[in-house]
Protein backbone atom coordinates (compact mmCIF):
# COMPACT_ATOMS: atom_id res chain seq x y z
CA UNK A 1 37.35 86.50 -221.52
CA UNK A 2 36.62 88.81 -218.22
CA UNK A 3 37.29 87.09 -214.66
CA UNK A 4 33.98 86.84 -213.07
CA UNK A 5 33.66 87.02 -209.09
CA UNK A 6 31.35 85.83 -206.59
CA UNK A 7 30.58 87.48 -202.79
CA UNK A 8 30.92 84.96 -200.14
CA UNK A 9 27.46 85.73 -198.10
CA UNK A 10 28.99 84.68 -194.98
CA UNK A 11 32.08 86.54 -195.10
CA UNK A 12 31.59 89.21 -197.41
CA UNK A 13 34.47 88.32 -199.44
CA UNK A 14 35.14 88.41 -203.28
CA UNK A 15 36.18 85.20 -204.59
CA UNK A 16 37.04 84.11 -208.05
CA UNK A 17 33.93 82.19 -209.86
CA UNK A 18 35.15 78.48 -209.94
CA UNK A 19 36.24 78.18 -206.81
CA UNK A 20 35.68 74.91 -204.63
CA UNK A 21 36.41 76.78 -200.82
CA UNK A 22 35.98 80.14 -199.43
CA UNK A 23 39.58 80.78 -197.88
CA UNK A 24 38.04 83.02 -195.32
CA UNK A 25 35.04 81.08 -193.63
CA UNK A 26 35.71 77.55 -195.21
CA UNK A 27 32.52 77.45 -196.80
CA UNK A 28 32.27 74.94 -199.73
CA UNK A 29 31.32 76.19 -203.14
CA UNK A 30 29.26 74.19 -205.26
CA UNK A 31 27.75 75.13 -208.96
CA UNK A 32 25.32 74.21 -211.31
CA UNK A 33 22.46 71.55 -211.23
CA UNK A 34 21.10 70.28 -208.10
CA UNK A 35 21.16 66.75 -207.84
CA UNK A 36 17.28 66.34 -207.17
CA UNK A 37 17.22 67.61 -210.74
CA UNK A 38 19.38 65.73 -212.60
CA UNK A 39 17.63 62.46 -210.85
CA UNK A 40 14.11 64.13 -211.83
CA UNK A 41 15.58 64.26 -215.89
CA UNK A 42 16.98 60.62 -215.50
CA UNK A 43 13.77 59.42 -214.73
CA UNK A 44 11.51 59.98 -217.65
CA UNK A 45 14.34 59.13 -219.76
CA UNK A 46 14.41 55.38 -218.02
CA UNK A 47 10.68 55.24 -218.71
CA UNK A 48 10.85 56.35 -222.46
CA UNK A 49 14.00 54.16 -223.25
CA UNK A 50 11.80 50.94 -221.69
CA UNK A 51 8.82 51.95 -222.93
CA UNK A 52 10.34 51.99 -226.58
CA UNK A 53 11.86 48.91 -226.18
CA UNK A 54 8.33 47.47 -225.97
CA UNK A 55 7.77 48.96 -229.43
CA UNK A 56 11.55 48.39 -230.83
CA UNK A 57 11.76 45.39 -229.39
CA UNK A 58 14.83 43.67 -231.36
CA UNK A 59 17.19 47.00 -230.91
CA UNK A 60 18.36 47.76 -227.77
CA UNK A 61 20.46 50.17 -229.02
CA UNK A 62 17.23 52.32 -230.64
CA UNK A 63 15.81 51.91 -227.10
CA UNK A 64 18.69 53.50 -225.14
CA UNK A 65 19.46 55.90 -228.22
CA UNK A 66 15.86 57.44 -227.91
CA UNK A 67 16.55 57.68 -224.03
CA UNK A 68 19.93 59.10 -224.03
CA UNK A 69 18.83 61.98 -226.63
CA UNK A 70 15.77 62.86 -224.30
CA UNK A 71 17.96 63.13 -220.93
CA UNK A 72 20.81 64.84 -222.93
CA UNK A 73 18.07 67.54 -224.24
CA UNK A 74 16.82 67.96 -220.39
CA UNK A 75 20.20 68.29 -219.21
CA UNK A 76 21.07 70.91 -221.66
CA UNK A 77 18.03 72.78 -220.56
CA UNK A 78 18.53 72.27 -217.08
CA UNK A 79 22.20 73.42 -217.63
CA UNK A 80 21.20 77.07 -218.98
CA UNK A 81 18.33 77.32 -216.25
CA UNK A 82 21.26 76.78 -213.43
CA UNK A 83 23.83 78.40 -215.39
CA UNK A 84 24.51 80.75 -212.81
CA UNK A 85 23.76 78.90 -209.07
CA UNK A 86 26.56 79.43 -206.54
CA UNK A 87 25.24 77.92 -203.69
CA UNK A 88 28.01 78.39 -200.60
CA UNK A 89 27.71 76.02 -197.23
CA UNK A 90 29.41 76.29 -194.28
CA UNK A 91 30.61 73.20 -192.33
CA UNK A 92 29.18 73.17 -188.74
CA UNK A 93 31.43 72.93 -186.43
């Protein structure tokens, strides 16, 4: 497995992917999904897990099994769409 790196954009720096701070500017490193995303996968998932429980009603467990597969299927999607986001923010000072 090859060590990937990253360029800081605000110091120009090459960091090791994986990191959590730039140890020249201080500039957090954060990865993957945003969390507007994640909420906007959660959602539909809430609605189909009570909307099936109208239909299933005796099994609660059906009801949060058919939600839970629906939000783990949009998370894996959203996972290889952001695969590669390196957003970097600097704290103001």
């Amino acid at each position: 497995m090859s060590v990937q790196f990253i360029i800081c954009p605000h110091c120009a720096i090459e960091l090791r992917k994986g990191i959590k701070v730039c140890r020249s500017c201080d500039a957090t490193v954060s990865y993957g999904v945003p969390w507007p995303y994640t909420m906007t996968a959660l959602l539909p998932s809430i609605w189909l897990a009570i909307a099936s429980h109208h239909f299933f009603y005796d099994s609660l467990l059906v009801s949060m099994l058919i939600g839970s597969t629906l939000f783990g299927g949009l998370w894996a999607m959203l996972s290889m769409a952001f695969d590669d986001r390196v957003v970097f923010r600097r704290a103001t000072r």
